[in-house]
C-alpha atoms as a PDB file:
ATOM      1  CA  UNK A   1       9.027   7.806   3.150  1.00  0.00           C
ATOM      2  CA  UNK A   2      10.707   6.589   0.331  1.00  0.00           C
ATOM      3  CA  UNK A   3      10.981   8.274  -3.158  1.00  0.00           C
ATOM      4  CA  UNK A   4      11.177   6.761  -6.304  1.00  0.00           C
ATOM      5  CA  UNK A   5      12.373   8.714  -9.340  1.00  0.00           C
ATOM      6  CA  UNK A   6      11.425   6.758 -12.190  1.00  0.00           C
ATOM      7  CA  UNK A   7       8.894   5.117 -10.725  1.00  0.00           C
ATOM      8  CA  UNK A   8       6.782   3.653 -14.044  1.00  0.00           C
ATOM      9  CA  UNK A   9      10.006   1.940 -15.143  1.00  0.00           C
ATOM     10  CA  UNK A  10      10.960  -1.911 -15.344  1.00  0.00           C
ATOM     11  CA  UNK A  11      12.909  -1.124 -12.278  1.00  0.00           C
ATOM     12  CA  UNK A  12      11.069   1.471 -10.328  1.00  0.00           C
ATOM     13  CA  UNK A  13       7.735  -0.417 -10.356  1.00  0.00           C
ATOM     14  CA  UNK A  14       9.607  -3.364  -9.077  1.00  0.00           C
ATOM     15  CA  UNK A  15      10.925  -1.498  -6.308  1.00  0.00           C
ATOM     16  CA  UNK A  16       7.617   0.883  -5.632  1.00  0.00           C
ATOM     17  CA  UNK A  17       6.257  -3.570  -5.107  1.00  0.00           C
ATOM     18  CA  UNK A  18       9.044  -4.713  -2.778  1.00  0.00           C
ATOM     19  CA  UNK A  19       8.950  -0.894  -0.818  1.00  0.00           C
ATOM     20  CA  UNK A  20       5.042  -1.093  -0.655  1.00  0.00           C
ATOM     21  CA  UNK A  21       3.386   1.515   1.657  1.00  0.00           C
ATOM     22  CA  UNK A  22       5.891   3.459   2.726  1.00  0.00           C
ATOM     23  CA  UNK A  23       7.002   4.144  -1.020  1.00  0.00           C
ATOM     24  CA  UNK A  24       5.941   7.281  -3.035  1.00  0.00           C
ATOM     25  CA  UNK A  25       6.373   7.048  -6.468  1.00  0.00           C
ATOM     26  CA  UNK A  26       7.069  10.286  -9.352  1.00  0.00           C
ATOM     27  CA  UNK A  27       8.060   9.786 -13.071  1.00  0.00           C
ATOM     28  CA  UNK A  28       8.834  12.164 -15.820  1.00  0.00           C
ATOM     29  CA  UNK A  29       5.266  14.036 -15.700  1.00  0.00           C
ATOM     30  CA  UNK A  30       5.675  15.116 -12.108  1.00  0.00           C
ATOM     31  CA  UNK A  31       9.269  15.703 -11.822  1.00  0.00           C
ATOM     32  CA  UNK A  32      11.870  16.476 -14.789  1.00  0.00           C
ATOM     33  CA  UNK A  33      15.604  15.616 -12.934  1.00  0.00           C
ATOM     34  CA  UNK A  34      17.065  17.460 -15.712  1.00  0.00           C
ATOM     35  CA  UNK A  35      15.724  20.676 -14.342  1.00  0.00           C
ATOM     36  CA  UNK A  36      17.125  21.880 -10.565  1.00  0.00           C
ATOM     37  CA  UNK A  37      14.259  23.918  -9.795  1.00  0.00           C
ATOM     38  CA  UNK A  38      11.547  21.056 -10.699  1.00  0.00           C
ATOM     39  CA  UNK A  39      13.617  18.824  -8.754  1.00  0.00           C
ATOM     40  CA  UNK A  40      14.251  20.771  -5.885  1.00  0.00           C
ATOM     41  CA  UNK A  41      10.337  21.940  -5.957  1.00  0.00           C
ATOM     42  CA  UNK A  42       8.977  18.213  -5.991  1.00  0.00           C
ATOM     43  CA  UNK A  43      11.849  17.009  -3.263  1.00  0.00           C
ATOM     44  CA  UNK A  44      10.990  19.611  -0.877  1.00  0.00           C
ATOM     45  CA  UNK A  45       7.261  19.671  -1.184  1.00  0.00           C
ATOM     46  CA  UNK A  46       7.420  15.568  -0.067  1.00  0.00           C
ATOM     47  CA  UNK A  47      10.506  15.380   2.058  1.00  0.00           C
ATOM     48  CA  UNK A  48      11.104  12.072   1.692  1.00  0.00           C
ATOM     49  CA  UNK A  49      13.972  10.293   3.936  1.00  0.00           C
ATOM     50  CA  UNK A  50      15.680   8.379   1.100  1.00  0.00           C
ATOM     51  CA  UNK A  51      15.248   9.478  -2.429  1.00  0.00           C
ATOM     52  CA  UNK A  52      16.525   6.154  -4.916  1.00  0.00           C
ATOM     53  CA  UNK A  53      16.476   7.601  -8.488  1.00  0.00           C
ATOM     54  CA  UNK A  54      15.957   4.765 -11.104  1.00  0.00           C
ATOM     55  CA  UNK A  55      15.713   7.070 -13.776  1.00  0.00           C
ATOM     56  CA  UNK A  56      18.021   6.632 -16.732  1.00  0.00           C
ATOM     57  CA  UNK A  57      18.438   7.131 -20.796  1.00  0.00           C
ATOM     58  CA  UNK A  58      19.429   3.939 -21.542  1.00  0.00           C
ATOM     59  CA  UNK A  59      19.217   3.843 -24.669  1.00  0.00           C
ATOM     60  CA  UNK A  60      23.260   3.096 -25.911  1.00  0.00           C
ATOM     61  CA  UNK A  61      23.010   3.306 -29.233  1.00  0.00           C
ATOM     62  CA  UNK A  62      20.752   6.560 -29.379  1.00  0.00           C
ATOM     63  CA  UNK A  63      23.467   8.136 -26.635  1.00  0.00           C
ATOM     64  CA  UNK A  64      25.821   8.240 -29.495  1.00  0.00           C
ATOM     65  CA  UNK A  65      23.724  11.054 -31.323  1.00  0.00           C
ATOM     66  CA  UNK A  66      22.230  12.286 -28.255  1.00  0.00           C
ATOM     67  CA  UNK A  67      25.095  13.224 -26.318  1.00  0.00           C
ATOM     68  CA  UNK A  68      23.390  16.476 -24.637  1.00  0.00           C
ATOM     69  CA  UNK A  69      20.205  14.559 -23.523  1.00  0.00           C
ATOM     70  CA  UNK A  70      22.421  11.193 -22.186  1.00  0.00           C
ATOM     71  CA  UNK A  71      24.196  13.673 -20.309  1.00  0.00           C
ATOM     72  CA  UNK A  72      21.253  15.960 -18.695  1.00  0.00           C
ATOM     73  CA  UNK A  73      19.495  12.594 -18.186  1.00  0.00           C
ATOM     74  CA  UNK A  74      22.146  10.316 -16.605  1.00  0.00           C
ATOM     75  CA  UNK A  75      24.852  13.024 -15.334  1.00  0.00           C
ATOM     76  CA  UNK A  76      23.067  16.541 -14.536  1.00  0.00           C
ATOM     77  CA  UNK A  77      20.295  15.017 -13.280  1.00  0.00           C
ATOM     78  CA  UNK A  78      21.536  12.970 -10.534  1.00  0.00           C
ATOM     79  CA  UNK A  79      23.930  16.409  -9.611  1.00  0.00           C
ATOM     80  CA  UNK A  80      20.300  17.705  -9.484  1.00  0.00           C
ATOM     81  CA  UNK A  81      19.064  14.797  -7.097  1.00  0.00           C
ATOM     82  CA  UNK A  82      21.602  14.607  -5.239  1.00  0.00           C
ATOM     83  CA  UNK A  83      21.749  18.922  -4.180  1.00  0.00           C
ATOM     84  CA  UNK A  84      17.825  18.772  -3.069  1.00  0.00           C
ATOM     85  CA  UNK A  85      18.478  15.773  -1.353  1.00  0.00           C
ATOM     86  CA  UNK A  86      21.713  17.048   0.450  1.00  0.00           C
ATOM     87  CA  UNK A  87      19.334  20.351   1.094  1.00  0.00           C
ATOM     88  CA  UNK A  88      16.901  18.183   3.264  1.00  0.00           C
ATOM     89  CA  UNK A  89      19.285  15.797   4.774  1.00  0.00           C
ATOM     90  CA  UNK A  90      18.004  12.651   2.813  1.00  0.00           C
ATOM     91  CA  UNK A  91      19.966  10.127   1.560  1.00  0.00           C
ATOM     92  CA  UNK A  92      20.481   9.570  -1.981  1.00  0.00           C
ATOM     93  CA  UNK A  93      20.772   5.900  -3.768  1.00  0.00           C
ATOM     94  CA  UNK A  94      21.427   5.996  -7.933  1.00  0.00           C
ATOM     95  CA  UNK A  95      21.559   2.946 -10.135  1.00  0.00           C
ATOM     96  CA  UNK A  96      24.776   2.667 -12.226  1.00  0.00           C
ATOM     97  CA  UNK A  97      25.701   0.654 -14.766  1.00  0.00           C
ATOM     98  CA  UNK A  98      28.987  -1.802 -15.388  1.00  0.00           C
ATOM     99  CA  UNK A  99      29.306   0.404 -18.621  1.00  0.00           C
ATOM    100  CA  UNK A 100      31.525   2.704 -16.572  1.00  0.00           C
ATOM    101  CA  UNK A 101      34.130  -0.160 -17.168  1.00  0.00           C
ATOM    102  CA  UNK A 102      35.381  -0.796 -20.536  1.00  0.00           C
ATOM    103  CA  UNK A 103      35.469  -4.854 -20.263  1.00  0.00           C
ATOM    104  CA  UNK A 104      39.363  -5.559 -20.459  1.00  0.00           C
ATOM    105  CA  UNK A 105      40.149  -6.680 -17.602  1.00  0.00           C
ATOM    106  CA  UNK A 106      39.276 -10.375 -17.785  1.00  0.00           C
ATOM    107  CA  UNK A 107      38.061 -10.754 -14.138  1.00  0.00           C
ATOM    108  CA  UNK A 108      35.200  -9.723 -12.464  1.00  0.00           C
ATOM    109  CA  UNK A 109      34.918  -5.777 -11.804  1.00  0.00           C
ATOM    110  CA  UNK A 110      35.381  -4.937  -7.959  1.00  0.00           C
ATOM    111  CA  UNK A 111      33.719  -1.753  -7.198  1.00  0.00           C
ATOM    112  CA  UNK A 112      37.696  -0.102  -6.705  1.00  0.00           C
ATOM    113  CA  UNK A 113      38.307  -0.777 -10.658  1.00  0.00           C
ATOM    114  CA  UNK A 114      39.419   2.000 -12.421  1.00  0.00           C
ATOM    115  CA  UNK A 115      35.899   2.952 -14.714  1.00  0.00           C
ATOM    116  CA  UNK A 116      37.062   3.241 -18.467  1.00  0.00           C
ATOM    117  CA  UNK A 117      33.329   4.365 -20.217  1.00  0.00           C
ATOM    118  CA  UNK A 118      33.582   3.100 -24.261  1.00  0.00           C
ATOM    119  CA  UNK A 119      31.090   5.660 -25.342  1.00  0.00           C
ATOM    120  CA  UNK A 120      28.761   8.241 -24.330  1.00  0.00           C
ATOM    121  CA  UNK A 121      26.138   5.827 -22.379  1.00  0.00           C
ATOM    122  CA  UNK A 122      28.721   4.821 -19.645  1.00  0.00           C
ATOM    123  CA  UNK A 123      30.335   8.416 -19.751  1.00  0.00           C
ATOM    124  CA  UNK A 124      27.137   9.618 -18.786  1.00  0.00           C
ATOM    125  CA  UNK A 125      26.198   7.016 -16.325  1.00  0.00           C
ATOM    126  CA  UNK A 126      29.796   7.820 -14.547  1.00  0.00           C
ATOM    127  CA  UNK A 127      29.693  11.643 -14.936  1.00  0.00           C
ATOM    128  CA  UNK A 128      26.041  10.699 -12.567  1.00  0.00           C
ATOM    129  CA  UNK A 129      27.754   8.217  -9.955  1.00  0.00           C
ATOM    130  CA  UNK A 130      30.604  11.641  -9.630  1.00  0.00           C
ATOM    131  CA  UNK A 131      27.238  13.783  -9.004  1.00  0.00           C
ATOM    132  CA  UNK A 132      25.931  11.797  -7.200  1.00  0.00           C
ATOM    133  CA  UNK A 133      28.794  12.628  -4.631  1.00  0.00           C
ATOM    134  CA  UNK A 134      27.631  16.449  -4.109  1.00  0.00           C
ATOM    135  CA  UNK A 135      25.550  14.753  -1.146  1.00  0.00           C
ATOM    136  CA  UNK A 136      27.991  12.211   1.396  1.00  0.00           C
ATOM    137  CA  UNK A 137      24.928  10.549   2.082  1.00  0.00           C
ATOM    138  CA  UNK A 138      24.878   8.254  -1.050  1.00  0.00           C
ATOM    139  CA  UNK A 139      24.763   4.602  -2.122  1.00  0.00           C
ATOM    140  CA  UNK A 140      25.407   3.822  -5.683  1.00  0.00           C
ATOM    141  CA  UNK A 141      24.663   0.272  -6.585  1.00  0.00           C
ATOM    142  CA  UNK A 142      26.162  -0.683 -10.273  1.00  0.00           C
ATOM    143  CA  UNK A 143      24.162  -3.496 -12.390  1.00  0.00           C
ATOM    144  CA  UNK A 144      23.537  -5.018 -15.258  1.00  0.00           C
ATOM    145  CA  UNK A 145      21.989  -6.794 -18.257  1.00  0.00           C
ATOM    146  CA  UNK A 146      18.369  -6.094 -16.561  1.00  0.00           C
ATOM    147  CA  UNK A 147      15.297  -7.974 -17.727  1.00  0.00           C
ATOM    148  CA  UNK A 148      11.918  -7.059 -15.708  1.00  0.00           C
ATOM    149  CA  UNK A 149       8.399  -7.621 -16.109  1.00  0.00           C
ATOM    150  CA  UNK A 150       7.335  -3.956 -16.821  1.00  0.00           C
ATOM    151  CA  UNK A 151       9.633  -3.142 -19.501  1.00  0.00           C
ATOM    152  CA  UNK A 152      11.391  -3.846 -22.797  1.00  0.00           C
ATOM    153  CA  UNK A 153      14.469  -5.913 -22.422  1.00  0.00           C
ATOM    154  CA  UNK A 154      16.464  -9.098 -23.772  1.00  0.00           C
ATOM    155  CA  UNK A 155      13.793 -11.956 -23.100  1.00  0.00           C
ATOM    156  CA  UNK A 156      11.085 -10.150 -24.528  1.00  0.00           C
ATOM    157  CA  UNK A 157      13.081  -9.388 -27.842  1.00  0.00           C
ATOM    158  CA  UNK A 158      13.991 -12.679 -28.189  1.00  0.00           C
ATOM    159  CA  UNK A 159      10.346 -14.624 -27.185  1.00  0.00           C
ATOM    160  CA  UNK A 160       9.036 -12.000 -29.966  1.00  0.00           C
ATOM    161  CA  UNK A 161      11.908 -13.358 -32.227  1.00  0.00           C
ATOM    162  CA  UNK A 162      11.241 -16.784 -31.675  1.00  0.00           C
ATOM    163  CA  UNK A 163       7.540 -16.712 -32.137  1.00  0.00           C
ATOM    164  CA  UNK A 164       8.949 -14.717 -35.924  1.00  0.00           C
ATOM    165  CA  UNK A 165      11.720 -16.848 -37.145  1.00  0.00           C
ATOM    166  CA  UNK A 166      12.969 -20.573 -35.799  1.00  0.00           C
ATOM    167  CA  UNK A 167      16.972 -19.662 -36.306  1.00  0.00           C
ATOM    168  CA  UNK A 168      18.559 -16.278 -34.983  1.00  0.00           C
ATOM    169  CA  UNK A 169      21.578 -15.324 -34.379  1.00  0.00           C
ATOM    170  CA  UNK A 170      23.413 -13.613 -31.381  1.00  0.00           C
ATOM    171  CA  UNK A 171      26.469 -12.185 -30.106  1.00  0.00           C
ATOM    172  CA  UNK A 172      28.641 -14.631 -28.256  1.00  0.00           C
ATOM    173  CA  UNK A 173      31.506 -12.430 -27.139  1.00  0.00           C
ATOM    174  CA  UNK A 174      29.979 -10.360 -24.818  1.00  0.00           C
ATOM    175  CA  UNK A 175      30.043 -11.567 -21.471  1.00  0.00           C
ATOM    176  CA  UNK A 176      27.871 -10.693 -18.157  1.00  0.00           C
ATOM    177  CA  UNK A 177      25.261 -11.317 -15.806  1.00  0.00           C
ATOM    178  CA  UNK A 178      21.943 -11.016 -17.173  1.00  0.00           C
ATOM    179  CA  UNK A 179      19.745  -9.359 -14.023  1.00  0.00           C
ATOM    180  CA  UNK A 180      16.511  -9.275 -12.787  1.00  0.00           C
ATOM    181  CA  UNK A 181      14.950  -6.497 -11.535  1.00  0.00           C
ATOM    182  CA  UNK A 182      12.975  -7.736  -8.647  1.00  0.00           C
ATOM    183  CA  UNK A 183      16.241  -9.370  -7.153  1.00  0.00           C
ATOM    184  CA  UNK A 184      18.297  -6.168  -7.498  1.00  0.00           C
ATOM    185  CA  UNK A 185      15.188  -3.987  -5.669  1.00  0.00           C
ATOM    186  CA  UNK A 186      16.164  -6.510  -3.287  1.00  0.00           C
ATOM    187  CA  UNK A 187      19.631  -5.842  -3.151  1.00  0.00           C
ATOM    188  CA  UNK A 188      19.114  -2.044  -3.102  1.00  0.00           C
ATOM    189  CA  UNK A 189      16.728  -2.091   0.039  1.00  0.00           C
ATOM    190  CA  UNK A 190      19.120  -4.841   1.904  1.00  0.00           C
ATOM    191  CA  UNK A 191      21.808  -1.725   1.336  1.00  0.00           C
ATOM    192  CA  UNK A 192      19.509   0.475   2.612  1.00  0.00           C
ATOM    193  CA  UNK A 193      18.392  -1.553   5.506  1.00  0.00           C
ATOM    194  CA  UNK A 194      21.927  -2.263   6.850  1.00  0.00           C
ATOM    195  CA  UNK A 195      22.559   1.690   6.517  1.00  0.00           C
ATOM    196  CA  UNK A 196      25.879   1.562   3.570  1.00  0.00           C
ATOM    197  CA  UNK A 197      27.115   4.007   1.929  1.00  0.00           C
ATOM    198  CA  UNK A 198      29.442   4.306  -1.239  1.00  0.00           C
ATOM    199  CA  UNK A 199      29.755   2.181  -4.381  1.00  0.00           C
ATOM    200  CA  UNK A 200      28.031  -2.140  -4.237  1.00  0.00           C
ATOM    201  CA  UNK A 201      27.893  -4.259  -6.805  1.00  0.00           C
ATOM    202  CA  UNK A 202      24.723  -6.125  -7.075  1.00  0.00           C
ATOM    203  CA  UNK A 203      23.810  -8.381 -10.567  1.00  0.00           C
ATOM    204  CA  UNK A 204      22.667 -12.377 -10.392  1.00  0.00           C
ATOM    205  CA  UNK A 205      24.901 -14.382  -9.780  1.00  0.00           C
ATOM    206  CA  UNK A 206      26.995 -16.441 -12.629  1.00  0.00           C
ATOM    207  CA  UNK A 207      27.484 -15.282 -16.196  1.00  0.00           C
ATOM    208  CA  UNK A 208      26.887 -16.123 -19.550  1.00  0.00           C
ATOM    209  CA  UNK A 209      27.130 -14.583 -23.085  1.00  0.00           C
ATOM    210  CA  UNK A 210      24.060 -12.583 -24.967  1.00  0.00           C
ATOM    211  CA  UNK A 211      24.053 -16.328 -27.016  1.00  0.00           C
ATOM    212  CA  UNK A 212      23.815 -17.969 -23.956  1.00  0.00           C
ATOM    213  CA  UNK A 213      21.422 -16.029 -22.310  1.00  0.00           C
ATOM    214  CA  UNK A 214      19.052 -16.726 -25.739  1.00  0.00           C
ATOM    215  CA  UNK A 215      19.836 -20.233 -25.927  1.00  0.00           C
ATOM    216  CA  UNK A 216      18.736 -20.681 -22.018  1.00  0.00           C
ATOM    217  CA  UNK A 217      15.764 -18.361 -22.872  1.00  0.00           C
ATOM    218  CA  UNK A 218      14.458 -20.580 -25.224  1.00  0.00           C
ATOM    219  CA  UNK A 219      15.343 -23.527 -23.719  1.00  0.00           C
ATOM    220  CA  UNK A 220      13.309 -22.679 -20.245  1.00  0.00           C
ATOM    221  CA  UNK A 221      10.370 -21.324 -22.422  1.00  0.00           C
ATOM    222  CA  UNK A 222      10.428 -24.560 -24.421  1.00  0.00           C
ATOM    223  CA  UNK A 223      10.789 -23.095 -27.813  1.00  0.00           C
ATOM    224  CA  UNK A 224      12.509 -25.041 -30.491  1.00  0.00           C
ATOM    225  CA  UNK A 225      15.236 -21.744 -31.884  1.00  0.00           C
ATOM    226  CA  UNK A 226      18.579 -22.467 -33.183  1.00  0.00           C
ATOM    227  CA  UNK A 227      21.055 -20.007 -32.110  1.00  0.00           C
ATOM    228  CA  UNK A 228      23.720 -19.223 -33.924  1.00  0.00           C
ATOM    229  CA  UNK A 229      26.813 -17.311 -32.760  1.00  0.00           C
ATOM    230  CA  UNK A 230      27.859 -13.928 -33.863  1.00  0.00           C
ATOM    231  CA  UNK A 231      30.753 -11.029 -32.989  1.00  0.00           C
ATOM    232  CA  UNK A 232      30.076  -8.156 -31.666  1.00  0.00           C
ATOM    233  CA  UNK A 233      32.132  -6.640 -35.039  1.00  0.00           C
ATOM    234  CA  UNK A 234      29.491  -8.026 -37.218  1.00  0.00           C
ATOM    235  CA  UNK A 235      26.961  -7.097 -35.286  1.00  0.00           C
ATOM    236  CA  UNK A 236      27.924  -3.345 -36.187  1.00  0.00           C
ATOM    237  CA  UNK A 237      26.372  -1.385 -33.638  1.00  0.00           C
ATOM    238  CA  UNK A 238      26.747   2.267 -33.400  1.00  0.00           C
ATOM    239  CA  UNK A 239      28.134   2.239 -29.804  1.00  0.00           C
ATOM    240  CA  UNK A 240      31.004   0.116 -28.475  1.00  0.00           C
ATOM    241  CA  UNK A 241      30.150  -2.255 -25.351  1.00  0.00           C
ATOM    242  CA  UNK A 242      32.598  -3.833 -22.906  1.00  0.00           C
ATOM    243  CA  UNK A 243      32.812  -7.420 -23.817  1.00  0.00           C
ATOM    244  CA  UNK A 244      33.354  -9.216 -20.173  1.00  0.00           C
ATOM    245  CA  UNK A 245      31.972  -6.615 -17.833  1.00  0.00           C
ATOM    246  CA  UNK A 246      30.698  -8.996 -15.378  1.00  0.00           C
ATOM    247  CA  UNK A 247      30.715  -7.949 -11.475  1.00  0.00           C
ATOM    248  CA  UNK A 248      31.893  -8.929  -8.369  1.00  0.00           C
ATOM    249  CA  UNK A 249      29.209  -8.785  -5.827  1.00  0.00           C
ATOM    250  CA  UNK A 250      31.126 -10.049  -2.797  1.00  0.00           C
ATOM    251  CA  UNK A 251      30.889  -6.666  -1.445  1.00  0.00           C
ATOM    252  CA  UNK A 252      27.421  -6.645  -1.009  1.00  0.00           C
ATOM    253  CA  UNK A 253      27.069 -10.171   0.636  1.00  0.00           C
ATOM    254  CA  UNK A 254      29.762  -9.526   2.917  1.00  0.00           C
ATOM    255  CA  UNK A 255      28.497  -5.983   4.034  1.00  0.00           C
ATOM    256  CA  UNK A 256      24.740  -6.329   3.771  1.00  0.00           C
ATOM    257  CA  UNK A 257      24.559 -10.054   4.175  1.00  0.00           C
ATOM    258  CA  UNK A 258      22.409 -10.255   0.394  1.00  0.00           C
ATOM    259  CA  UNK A 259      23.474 -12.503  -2.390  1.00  0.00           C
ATOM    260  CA  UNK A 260      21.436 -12.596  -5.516  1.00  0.00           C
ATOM    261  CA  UNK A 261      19.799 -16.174  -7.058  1.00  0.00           C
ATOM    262  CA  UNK A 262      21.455 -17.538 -10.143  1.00  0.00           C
ATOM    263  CA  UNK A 263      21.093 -15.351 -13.257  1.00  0.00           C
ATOM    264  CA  UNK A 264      18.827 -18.867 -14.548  1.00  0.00           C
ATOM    265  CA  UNK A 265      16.618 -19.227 -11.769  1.00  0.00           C
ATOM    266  CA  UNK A 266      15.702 -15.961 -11.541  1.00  0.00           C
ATOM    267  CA  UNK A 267      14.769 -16.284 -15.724  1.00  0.00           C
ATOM    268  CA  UNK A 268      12.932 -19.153 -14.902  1.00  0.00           C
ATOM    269  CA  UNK A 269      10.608 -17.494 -12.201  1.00  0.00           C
ATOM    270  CA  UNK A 270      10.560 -14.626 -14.756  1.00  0.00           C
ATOM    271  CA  UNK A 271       9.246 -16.687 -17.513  1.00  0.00           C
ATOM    272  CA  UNK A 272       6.820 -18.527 -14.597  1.00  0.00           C
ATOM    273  CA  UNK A 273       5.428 -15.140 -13.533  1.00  0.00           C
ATOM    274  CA  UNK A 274       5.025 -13.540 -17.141  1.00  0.00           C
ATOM    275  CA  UNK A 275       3.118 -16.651 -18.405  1.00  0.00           C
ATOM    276  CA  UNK A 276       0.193 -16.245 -15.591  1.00  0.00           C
END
């Protein structure tokens, strides 16, 4: 059996779909991660083989005032997961972020790249992939820009923009691979499959800007929205983000034989799917 933590999220009810049967699915009001003994209770009363724990604060903004929680949430908890699974001899998989880099480089991260966390989000998520080691039986897959049909993310801001205003503008110097969440479940259960452990990579593939991902938004849901450019300086967020934090995924085709669809076909099916 196959546990999901986090299992009413954009992600988790994505990969509770692809899983099907042999997946068992627990959210916040039957297990609290931040909590060893309600996590230890709820792993050993199911004894699932492989626990994957898509369970995250992700809001990056509100982790810069809520330090403690981003770091119960996204660090103690998967120290939590990853003891009660290590107690049972499951194996553990946790979904990471490319926030753990700090978007300098100017190439594609490879899963050996030094993580450089700009703020408390990313510090979080990478204080969980270090937790995440208390079991040896772990997979940590690192994504991004994730848009999903059972949750609030970037296409539905912008649809609900466009259907508000006919011009908006957006920041054009940010740089990744906008992700969705059906095709990484994939990814994670190819890992699984093929039996890896350690860090993978897994995002669609190609890249774009936050502008460009609006302007293709709009363009595939036939909406007539000018988009104007914008820096991530004037936007004037509270929280810093890595401005080319795109990732190499060669790792994961070459080891699991999985390569994710182009970051715009996968929006089109998306938009095809939300629309029925």
């Amino acid at each position: 059996m196959i546990l999901v933590i986090g299992a009413n999220g954009m992600l988790g009810r994505d990969m509770m779909a692809l899983i099907g049967a042999a997946a068992r699915g627990v959210d916040i009001d039957e297990i609290d991660i931040t909590s060893l003994e309600s996590t230890e209770r709820v792993i050993r009363t199911l004894k699932p083989e492989t626990v994957i724990n898509c369970a995250a604060y992700t809001d990056v903004d509100g982790c810069e005032t809520n330090v403690e929680t981003a770091m119960q949430v996204n660090g103690e908890g998967v120290a939590h997961l990853a003891l009660a699974t290590r107690e049972i001899g499951a194996r553990l998989v946790h979904v990471s972020t490319d926030y753990v880099f700090d978007g300098s480089k100017g190439t594609p991260y490879v899963e050996d790249d030094a993580p450089c966390p700009l703020g408390v989000y990313g510090e979080s998520k990478l204080a969980g992939e270090l937790n995440a080691g208390f079991n040896p039986d772990h997979l940590i897959v690192r994504t991004q820009w994730l848009f999903g049909l059972h949750g609030k993310n970037f296409v539905e801001t912008m649809l609900r923009l466009a259907s508000e205003k006919d011009e908006i503008a957006v920041v054009d110097d940010q740089v990744g691979s906008p992700t969705w969440t059906v095709d990484l479940a994939q990814a994670v259960l190819a890992l699984l499959k093929s039996g890896h452990r350690g860090i993978y990579h897994a995002a669609n593939a190609g890249f774009c800007s936050w502008n460009g991902f609006a302007q293709a938004i709009f363009e595939e849901a036939g909406l007539p929205v000018k988009v104007h450019g914008m820096t991530t300086d004037e936007l004037n967020r509270p929280a810093r983000r890595p401005l080319y934090s795109t990732l190499d995924c060669s790792k994961l085709e070459q080891d699991a034989g999985f390569r994710l669809q182009p970051w715009r076909s996968a929006l089109k099916t998306y938009l095809q799917l939300r629309n029925k």
